[in-house]
Protein backbone atom coordinates (compact mmCIF):
# COMPACT_ATOMS: atom_id res chain seq x y z
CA UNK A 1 0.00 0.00 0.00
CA UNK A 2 1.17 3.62 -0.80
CA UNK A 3 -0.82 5.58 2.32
CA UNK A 4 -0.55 4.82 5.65
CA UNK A 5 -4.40 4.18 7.24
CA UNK A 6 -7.05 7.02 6.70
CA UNK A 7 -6.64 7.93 10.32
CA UNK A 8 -3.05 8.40 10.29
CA UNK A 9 -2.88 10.22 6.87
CA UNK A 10 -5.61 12.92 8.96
CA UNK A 11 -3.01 13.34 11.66
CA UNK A 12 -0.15 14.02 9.86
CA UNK A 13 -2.08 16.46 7.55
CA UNK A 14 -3.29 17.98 11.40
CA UNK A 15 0.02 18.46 12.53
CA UNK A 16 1.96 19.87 9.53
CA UNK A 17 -0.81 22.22 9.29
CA UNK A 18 -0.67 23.63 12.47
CA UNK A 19 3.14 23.86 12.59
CA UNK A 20 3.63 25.31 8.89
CA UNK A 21 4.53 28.97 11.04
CA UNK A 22 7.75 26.90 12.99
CA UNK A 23 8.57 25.03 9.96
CA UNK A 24 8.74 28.31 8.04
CA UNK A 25 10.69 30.35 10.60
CA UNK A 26 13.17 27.31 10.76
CA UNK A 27 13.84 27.46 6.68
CA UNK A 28 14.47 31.44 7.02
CA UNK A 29 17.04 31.02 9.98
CA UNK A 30 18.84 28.62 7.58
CA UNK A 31 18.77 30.76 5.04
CA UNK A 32 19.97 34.03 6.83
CA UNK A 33 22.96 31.89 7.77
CA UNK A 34 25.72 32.18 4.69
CA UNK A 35 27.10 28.66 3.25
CA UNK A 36 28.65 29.86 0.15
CA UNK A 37 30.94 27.59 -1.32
CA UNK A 38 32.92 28.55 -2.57
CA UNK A 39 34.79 29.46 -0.45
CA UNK A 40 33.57 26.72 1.45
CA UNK A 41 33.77 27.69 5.03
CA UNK A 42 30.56 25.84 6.15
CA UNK A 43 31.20 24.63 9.65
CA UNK A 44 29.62 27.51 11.22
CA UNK A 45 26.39 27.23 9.17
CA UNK A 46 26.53 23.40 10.12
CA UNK A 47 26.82 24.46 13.92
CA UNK A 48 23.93 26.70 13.46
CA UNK A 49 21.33 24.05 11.59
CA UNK A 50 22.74 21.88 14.51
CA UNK A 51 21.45 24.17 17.17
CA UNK A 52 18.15 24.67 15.47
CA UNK A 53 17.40 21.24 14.94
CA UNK A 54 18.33 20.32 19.00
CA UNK A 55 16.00 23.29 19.74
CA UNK A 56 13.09 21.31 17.88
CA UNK A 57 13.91 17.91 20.52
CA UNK A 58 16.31 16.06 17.69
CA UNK A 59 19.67 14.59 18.82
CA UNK A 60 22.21 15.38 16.36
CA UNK A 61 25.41 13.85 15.78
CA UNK A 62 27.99 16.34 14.56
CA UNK A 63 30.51 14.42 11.89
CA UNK A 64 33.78 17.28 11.57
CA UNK A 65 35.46 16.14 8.29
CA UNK A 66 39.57 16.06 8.55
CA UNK A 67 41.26 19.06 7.57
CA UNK A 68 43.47 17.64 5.07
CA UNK A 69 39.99 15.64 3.56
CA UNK A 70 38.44 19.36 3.36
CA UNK A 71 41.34 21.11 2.20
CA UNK A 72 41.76 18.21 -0.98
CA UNK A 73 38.45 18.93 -1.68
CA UNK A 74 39.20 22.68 -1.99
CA UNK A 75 37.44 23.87 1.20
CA UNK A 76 37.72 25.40 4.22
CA UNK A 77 35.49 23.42 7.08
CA UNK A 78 32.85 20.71 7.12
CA UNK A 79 30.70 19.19 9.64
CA UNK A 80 28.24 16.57 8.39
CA UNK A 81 25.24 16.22 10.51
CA UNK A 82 23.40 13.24 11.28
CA UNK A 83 19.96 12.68 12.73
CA UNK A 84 18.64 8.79 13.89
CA UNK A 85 15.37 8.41 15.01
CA UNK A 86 14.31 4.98 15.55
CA UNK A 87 10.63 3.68 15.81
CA UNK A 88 9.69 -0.29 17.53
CA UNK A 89 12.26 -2.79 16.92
CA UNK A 90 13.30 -3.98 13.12
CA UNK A 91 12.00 -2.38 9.86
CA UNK A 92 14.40 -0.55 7.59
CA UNK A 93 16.60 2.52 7.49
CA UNK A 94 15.25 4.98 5.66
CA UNK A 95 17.69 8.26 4.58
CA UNK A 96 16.65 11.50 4.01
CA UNK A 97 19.58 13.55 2.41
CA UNK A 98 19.54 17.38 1.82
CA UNK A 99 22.75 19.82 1.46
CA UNK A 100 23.48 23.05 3.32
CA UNK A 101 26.55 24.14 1.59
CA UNK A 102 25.52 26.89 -1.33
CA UNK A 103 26.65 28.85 -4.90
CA UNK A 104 28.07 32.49 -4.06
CA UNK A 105 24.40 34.98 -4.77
CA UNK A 106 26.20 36.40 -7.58
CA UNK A 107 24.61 39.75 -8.45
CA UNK A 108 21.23 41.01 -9.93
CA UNK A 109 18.87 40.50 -7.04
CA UNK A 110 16.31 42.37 -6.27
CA UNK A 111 15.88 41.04 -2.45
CA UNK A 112 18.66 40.12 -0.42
CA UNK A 113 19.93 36.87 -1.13
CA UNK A 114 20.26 35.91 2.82
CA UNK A 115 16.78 38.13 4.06
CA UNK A 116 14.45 35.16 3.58
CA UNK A 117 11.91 37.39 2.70
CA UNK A 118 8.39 36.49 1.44
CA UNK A 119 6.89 37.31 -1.58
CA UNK A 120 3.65 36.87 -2.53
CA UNK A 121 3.97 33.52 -1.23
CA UNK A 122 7.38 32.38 -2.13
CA UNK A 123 10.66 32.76 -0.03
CA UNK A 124 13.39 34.47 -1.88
CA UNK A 125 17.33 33.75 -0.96
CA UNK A 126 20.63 32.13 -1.47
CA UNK A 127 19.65 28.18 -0.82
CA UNK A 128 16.04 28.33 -0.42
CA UNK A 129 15.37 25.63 -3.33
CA UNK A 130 18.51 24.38 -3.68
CA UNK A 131 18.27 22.91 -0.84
CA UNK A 132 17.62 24.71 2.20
CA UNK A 133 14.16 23.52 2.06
CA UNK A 134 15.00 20.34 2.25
CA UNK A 135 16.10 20.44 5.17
CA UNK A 136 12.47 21.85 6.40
CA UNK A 137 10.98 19.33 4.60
CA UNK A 138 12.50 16.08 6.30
CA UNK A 139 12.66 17.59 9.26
CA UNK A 140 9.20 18.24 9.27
CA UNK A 141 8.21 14.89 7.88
CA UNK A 142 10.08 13.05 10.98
CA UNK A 143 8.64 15.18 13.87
CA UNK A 144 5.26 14.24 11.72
CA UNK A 145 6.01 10.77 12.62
CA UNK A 146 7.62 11.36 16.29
CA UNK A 147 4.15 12.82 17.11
CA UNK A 148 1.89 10.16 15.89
CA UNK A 149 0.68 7.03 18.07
CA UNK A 150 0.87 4.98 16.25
CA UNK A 151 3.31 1.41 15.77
CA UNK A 152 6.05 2.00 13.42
CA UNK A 153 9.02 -0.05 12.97
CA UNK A 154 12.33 1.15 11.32
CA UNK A 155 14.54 3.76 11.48
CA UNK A 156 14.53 7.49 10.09
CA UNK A 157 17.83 8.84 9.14
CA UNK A 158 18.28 12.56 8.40
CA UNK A 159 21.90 12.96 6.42
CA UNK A 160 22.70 17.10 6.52
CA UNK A 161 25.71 17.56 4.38
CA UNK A 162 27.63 20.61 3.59
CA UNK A 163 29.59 19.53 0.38
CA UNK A 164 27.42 19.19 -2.21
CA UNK A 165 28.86 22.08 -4.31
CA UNK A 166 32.28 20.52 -4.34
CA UNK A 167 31.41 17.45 -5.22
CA UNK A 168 29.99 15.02 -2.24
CA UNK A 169 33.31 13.27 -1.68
CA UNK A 170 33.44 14.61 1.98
CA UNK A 171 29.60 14.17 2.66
CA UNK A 172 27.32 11.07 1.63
CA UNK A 173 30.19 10.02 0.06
CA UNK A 174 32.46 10.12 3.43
CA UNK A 175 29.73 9.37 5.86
CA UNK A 176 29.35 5.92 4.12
CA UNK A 177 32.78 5.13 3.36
CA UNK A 178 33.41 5.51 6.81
CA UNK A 179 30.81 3.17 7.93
CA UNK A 180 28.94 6.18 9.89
CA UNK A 181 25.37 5.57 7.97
CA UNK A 182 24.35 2.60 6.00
CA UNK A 183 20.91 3.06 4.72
CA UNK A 184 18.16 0.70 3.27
CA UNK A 185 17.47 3.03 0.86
CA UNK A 186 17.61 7.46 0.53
CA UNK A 187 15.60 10.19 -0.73
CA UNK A 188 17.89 13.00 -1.51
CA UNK A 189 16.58 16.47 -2.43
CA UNK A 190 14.81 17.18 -5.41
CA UNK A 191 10.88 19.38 -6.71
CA UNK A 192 7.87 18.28 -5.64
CA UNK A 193 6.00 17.99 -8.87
CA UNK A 194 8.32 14.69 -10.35
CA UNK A 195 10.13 12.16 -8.19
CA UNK A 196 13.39 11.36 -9.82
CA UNK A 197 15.04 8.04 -10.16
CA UNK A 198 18.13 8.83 -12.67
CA UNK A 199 20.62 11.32 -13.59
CA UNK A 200 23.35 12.86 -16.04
CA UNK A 201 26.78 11.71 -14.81
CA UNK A 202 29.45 14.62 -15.35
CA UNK A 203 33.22 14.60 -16.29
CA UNK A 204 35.29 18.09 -15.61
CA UNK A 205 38.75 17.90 -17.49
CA UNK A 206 41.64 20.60 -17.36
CA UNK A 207 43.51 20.63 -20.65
CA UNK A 208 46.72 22.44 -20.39
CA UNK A 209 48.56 23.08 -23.58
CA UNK A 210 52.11 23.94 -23.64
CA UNK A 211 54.12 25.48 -26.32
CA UNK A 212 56.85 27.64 -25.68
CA UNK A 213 57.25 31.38 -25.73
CA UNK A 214 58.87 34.11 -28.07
CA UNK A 215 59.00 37.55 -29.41
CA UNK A 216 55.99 38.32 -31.60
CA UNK A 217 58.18 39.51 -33.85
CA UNK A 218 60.06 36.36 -34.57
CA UNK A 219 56.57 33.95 -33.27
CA UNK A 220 58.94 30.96 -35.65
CA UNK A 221 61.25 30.65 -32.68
CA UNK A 222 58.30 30.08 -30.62
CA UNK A 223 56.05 27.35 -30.42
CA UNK A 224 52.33 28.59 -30.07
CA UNK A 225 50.53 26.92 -27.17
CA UNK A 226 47.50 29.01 -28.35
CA UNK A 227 47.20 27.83 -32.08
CA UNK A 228 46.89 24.07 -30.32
CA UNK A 229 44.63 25.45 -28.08
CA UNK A 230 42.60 26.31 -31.21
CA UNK A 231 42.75 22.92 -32.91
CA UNK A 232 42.01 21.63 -29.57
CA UNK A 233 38.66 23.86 -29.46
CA UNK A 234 38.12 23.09 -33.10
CA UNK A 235 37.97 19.26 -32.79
CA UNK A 236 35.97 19.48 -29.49
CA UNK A 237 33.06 22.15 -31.00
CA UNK A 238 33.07 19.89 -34.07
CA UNK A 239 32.13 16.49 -32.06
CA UNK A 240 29.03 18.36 -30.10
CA UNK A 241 26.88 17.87 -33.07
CA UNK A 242 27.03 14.07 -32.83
CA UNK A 243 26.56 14.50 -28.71
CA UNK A 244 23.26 16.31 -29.66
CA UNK A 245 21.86 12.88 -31.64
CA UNK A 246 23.00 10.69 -28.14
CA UNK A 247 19.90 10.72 -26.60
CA UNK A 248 19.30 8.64 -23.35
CA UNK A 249 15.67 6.44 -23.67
CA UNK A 250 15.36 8.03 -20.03
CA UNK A 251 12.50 10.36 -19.96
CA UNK A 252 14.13 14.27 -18.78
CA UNK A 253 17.47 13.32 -19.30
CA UNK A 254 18.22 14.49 -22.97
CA UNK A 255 21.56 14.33 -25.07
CA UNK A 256 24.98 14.09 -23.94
CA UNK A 257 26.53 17.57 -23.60
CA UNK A 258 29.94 19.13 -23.76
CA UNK A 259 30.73 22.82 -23.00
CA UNK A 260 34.29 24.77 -22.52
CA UNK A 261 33.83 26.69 -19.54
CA UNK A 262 37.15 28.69 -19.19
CA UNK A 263 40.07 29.47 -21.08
CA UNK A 264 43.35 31.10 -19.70
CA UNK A 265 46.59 32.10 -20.57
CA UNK A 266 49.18 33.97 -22.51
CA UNK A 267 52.03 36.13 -21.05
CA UNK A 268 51.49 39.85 -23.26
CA UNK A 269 50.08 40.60 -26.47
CA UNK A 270 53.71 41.27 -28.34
CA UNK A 271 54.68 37.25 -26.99
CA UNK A 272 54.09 33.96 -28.37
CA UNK A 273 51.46 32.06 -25.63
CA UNK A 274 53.68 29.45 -24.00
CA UNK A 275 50.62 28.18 -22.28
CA UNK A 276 46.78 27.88 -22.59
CA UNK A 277 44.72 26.14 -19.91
CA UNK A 278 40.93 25.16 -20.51
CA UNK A 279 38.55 23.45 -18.60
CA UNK A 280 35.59 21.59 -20.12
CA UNK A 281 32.17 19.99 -18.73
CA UNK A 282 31.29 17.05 -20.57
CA UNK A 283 27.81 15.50 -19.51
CA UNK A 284 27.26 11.65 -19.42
CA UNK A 285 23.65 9.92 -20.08
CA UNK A 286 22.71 7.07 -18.19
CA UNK A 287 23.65 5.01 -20.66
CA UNK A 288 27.43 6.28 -21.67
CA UNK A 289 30.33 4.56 -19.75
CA UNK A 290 32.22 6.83 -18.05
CA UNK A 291 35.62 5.32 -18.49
CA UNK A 292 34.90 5.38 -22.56
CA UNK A 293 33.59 8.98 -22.57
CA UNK A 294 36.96 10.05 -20.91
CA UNK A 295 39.02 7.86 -23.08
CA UNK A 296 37.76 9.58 -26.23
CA UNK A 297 38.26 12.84 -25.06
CA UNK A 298 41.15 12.06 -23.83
CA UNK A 299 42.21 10.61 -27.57
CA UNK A 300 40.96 13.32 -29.52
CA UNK A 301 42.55 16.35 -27.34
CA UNK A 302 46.19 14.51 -27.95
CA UNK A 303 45.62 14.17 -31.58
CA UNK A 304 44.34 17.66 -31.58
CA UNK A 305 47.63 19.22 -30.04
CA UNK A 306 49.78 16.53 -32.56
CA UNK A 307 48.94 18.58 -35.33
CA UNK A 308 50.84 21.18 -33.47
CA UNK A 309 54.96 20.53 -33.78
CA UNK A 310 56.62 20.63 -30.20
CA UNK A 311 53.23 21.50 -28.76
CA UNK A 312 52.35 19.09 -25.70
CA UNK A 313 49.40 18.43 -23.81
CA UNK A 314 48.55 17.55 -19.70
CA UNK A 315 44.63 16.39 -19.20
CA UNK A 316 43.80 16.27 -15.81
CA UNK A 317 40.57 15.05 -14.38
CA UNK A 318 39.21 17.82 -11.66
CA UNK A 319 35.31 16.21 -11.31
CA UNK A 320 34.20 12.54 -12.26
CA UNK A 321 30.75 12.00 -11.17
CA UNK A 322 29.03 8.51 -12.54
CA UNK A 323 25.68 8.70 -13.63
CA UNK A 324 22.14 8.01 -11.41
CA UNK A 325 21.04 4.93 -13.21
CA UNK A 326 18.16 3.22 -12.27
CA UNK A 327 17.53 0.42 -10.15
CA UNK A 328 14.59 -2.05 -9.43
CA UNK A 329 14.93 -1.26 -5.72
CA UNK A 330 14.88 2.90 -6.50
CA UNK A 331 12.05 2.53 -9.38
CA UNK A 332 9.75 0.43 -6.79
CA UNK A 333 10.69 3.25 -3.80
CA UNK A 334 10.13 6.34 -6.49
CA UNK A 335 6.47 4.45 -7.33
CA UNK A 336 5.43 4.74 -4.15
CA UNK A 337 6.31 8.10 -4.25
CA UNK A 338 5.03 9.21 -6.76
CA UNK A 339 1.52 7.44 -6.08
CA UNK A 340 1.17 10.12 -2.66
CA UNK A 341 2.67 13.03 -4.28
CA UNK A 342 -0.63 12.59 -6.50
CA UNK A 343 -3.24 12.23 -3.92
CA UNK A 344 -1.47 15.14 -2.71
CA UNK A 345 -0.68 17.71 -5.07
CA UNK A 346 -4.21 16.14 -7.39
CA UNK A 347 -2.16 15.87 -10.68
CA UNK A 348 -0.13 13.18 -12.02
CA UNK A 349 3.41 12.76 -11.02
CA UNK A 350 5.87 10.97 -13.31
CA UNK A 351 9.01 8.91 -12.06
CA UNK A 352 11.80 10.82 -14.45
CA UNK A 353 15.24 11.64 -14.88
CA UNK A 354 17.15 14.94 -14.60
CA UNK A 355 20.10 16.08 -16.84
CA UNK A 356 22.03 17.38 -13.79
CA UNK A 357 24.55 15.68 -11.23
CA UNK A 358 23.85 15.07 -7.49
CA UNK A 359 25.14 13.53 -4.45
CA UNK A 360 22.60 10.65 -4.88
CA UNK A 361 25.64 8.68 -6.87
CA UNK A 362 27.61 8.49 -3.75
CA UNK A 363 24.56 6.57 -2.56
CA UNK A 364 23.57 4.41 -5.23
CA UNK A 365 27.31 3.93 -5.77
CA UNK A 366 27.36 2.48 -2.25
CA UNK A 367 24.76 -0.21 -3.45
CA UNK A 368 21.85 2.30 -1.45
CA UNK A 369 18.62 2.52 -3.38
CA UNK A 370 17.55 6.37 -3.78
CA UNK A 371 15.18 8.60 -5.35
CA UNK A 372 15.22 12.36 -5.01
CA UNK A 373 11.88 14.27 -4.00
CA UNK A 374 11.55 17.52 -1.96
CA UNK A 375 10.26 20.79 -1.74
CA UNK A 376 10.41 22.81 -5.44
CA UNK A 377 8.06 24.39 -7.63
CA UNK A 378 7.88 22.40 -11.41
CA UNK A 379 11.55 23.03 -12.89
CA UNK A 380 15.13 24.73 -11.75
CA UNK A 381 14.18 27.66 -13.87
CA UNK A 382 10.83 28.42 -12.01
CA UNK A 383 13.24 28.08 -8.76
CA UNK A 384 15.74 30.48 -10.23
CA UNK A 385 18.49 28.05 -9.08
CA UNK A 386 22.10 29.21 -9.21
CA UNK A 387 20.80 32.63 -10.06
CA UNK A 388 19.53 35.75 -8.63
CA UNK A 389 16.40 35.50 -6.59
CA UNK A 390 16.69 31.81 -5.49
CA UNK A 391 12.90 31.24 -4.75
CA UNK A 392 10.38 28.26 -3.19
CA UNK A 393 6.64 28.61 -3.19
CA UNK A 394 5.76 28.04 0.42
CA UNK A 395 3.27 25.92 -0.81
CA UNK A 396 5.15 23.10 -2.20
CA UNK A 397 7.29 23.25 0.99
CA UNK A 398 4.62 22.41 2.51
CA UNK A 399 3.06 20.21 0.19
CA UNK A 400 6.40 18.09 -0.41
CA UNK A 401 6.84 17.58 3.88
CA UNK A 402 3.36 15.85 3.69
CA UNK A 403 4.53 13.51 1.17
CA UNK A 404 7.12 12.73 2.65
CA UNK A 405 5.94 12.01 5.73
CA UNK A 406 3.05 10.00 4.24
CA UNK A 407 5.30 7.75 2.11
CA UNK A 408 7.68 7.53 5.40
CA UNK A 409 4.31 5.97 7.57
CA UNK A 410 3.64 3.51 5.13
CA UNK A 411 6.85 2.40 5.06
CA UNK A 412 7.32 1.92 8.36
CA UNK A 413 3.93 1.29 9.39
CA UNK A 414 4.29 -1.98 7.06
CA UNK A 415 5.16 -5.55 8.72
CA UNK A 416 6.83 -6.74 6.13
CA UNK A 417 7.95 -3.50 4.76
CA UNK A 418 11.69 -3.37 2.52
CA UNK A 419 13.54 -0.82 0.61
């Protein structure tokens, strides 16, 4: 069954009602707290989610990450926090994973990005999609549960991690490698109108070319790291045609992508360039292995700088990050789902795919079923994520914490209930 008993369902409607105002005030002290990252410096935002949640009765288990871990992964500090609440005896452990850490506001906002203000129903700032709310929205959906009397068997697990924008190597990805958590299955963060049970892997390579330098008026003498640069460029824009026709059967994923996000280099304009860097963001479908995809590229940036005499080439790898593929166990969890998001919300809700990246990998990766499904309105645009005015209609917030809390009853409510 998809929702817990009639009576039970009426509570937890009952009691996120009435506590919408707390739940509220609790996502605008998280966003008013600054977790850019870069730079990365999120400890003190992790101490002061911490301090919230212990004000609302949770336990929470502060995980500090090693400095040398945090300083690899280009940060300054990191505290995962953990939250176990565990109802009867047996049943499974059920995840619920949300980042804290954030992108810099950037400019062109017209409220401020950490004022948490409300307009006309939706809270503007830094984090408040992506995923702040989140963090409201599990939270909510466990005291939901502490509050019921009801029998429920199993364990809730909220995961708070402050990495996500570097990565996830030091958060879900840390947490289980180090034996901390280890999960049934996860729901990670995600909008409220699509549960989603696959994703776009991602591959970030640094190309430096190397030439060597000279007076521009004798460039012979010199070898020009910026002409192989250019073939480089050239042989990369003319592959993104046949990326466009790779199209993953997945519904919302789309085509394989490549894009050259930065270039760099040169000493003055009256000398030969003796070095070009470039960094590129190639996006991997479902089904694209990631070991071939770097391989080609790989291949075809060497030949590309060959045509070059003297020129040389150093590819390093900055981000590999697999794709979400789907699983049995994930597709059965994102069903059930999706099923209460539409006696919820009253339209249909599809079980998709996303062309981004998230820290959900570090979980299936781990052999951990997971879905994402949160608070959002219908796409990234509407959200304004990663740009000026970050924004969440209040609600879906609210709408979202009922579903979760509604899928999380039936799950644990269940005798015989699995991930």
């Amino acid at each position: 069954m998809s929702l817990p008993p009639p009576a039970v369902a009426a509570a937890i409607r009952a009691f996120l009602h009435a506590e919408r105002p707390r739940q509220t005030a609790f996502l605008a002290a998280l966003v008013r707290e600054p977790s850019d990252n870069p730079p990365g410096d999120c400890g003190p935002a992790a101490a002061h989610a911490a301090g919230l949640l212990e004000a609302l009765g949770l336990t929470v288990e502060r995980h500090p990450v090693p400095a040398e871990l945090v300083r690899a992964a280009g940060m300054i500090s990191v505290t995962n926090l953990l939250v176990r609440q565990r109802f009867g005896d047996g049943g499974p452990v059920i995840a619920l994973n949300a980042h804290g850490d954030v992108v810099p506001p950037g400019a062109g906002w017209t409220q401020d990005p950490y004022g948490a203000a409300i307009v006309d129903g939706w809270m503007v700032g830094r984090g408040v999609a992506v995923s702040k709310s989140d963090f409201a929205t599990y939270t909510w959906a466990l005291l939901a549960l502490r509050a019921l009397d009801i029998p429920l068997r199993g364990v809730i697990e909220l995961h708070f991690t402050y990495d996500e924008e570097a990565g996830g190597a030091i958060g879900p990805q840390w947490l289980l490698r180090e034996g901390i958590t280890r999960p049934d299955c996860a729901i990670g963060a995600g909008f409220s109108y699509a549960v989603v049970s696959a994703h776009n892997g991602c591959l970030h390579l640094e190309v430096e070319v190397i030439g060597r330098s000279a007076h521009a008026a004798l460039p012979a003498s010199g070898i020009d790291a910026l002409e192989a640069a250019s073939a480089v460029l050239t042989s990369l824009y003319a592959a993104r045609p046949a990326l466009a026709e790779t199209r993953s059967a997945i519904q919302g994923i789309g085509s394989s992508q490549l894009t050259v996000g930065l270039i760099s280099g040169g000493v003055n304009t009256n000398v030969v360039p003796d070095r070009v860097v470039l960094r590129l963001d190639r996006r991997i479908i479902p089904e694209e292995n990631p070991q071939t995809v770097e391989d080609g590229l790989r291949a075809l940036i060497e030949a590309a700088v060959a045509r070059v005499p003297g020129a040389r080439v150093a590819i390093r790898r900055i981000l590999g990050a697999a794709p979400l593929v789907p699983s049995p166990a994930a597709e059965a969890l994102g069903a059930r789902l999706a099923a209460v998001a539409r006696d919820v919300l009253g339209e249909a809700v599809a079980v998709s795919g996303v062309p981004l990246y998230t820290d959900s990998r570090h979980y299936a990766a781990a052999g951990v079923p997971i879905v994402l499904y949160g608070a959002g309105p219908r796409s990234i645009e509407a959200a304004n994520a990663h740009r000026a005015d970050e924004r969440l209609p209040l609600a879906d917030l609210y709408a979202a914490s009922e579903v979760i809390a509604l899928t999380l009853a039936g799950l644990l409510g269940e005798t015989d209930a699995t991930a």
